[in-house]
Protein backbone atom coordinates (compact mmCIF):
# COMPACT_ATOMS: atom_id res chain seq x y z
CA UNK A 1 -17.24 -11.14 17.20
CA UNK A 2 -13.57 -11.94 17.38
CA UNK A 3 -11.17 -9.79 15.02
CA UNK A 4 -7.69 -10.87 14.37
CA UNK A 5 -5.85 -7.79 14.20
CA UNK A 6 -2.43 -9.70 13.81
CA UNK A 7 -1.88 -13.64 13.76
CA UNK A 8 -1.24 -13.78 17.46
CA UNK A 9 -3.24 -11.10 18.76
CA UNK A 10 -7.40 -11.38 18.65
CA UNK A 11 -9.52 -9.13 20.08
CA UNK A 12 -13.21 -9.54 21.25
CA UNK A 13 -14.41 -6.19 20.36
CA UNK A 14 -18.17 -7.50 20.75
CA UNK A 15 -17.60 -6.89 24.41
CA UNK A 16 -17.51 -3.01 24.02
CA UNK A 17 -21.41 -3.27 21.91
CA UNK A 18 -22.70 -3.87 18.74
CA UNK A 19 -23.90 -0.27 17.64
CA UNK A 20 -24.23 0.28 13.77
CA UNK A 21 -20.87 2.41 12.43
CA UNK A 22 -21.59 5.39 10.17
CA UNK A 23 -18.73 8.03 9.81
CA UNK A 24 -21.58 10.70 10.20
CA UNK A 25 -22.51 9.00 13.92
CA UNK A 26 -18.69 8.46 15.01
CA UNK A 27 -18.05 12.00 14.86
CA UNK A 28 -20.39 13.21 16.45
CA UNK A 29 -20.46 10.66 19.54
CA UNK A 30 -18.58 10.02 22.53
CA UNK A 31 -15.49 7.84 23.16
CA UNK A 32 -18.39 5.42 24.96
CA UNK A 33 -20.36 5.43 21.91
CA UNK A 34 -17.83 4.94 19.59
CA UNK A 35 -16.56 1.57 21.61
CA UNK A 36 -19.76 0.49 20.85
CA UNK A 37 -19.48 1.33 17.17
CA UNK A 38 -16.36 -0.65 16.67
CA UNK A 39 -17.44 -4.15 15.80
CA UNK A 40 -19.59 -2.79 13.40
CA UNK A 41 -17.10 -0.73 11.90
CA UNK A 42 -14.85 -3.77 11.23
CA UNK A 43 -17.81 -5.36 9.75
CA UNK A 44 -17.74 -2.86 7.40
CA UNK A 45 -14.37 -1.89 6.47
CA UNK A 46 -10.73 -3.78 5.92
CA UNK A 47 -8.46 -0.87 6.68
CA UNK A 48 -5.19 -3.24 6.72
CA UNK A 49 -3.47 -1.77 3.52
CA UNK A 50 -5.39 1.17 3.55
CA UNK A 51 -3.49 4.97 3.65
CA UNK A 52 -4.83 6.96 6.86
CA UNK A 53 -5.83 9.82 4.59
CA UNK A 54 -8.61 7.09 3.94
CA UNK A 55 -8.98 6.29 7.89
CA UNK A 56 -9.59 9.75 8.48
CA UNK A 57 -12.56 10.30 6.20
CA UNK A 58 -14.18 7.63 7.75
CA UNK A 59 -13.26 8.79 11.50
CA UNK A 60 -11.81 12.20 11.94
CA UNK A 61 -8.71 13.22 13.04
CA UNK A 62 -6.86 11.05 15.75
CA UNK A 63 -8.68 11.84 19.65
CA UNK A 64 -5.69 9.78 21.12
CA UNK A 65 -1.86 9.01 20.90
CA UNK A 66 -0.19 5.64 20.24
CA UNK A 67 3.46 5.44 19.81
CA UNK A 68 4.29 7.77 17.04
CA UNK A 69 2.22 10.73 16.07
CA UNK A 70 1.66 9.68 12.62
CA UNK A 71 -0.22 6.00 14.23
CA UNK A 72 -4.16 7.55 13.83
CA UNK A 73 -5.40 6.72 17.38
CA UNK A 74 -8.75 6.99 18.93
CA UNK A 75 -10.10 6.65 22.72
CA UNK A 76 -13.16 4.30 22.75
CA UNK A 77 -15.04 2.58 25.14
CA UNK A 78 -15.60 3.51 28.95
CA UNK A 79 -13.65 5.71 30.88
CA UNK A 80 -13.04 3.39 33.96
CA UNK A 81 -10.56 1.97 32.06
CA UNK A 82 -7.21 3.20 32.52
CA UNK A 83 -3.71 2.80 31.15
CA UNK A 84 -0.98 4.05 30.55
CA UNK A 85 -2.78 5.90 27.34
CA UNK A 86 -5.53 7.22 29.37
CA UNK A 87 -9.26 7.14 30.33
CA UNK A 88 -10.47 4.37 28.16
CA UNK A 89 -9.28 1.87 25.12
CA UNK A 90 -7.54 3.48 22.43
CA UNK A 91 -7.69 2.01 18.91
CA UNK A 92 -4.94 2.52 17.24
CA UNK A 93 -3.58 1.70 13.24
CA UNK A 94 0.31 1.50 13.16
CA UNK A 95 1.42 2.27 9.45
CA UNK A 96 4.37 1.03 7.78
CA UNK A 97 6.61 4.10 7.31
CA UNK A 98 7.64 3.28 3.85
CA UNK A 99 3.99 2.92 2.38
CA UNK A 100 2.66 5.23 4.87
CA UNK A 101 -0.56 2.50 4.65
CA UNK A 102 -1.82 0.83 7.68
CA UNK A 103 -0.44 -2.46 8.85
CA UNK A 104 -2.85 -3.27 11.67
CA UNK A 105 -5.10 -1.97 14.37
CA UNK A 106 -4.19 -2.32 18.09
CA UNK A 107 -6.49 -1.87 21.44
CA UNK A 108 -5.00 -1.34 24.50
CA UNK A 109 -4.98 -2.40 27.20
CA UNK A 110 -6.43 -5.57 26.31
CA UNK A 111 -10.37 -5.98 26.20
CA UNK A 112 -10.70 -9.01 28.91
């Protein structure tokens, strides 16, 4: 599945799996299990818009950082990835700092 997360940026999160998304499983799996839950989770949920009080019911409190502290952020995926982050992808949702609602989501680094 390809998800455009901005106009010039899509991301083919079916590479990391295809695992069904529940709030109840993300919590209590690993950063490996929850790459796999991501595609499904999109499936399920348009978060563009939404506030990250909402983002957090549905996945906990941030496990990773992405620019700012208030950007929720979560490592996903493998740990042989590396960046500049840390041991995996991280999934992050910039908000806009007006609204305090999320603009996007952002992987990085890039899923290849």
């Amino acid at each position: 599945m390809l998800v455009s997360c901005t106009t010039e940026d899509t991301v083919n999160i079916s590479k990391l799996g295809s695992d069904k998304f529940t709030p109840e499983t993300w919590l209590n799996s690993d950063q490996e299990k929850r790459g796999k839950m991501v595609e499904s989770f999109f499936q399920q949920y348009d978060v563009q818009g939404k506030s990250t009080q909402e983002l957090y019911r549905l996945l906990g409190e941030s496990t990773a950082y992405y620019e700012y502290d208030e950007f929720p952020a979560y490592f996903i995926g493998p740990t042989s990835v590396e960046s500049i982050f840390g041991e995996g992808y991280v999934l992050a949702f910039p908000i806009d700092r007006k609204s305090g609602k999320i603009r996007k989501f952002v992987i990085e680094p890039k899923i290849e």
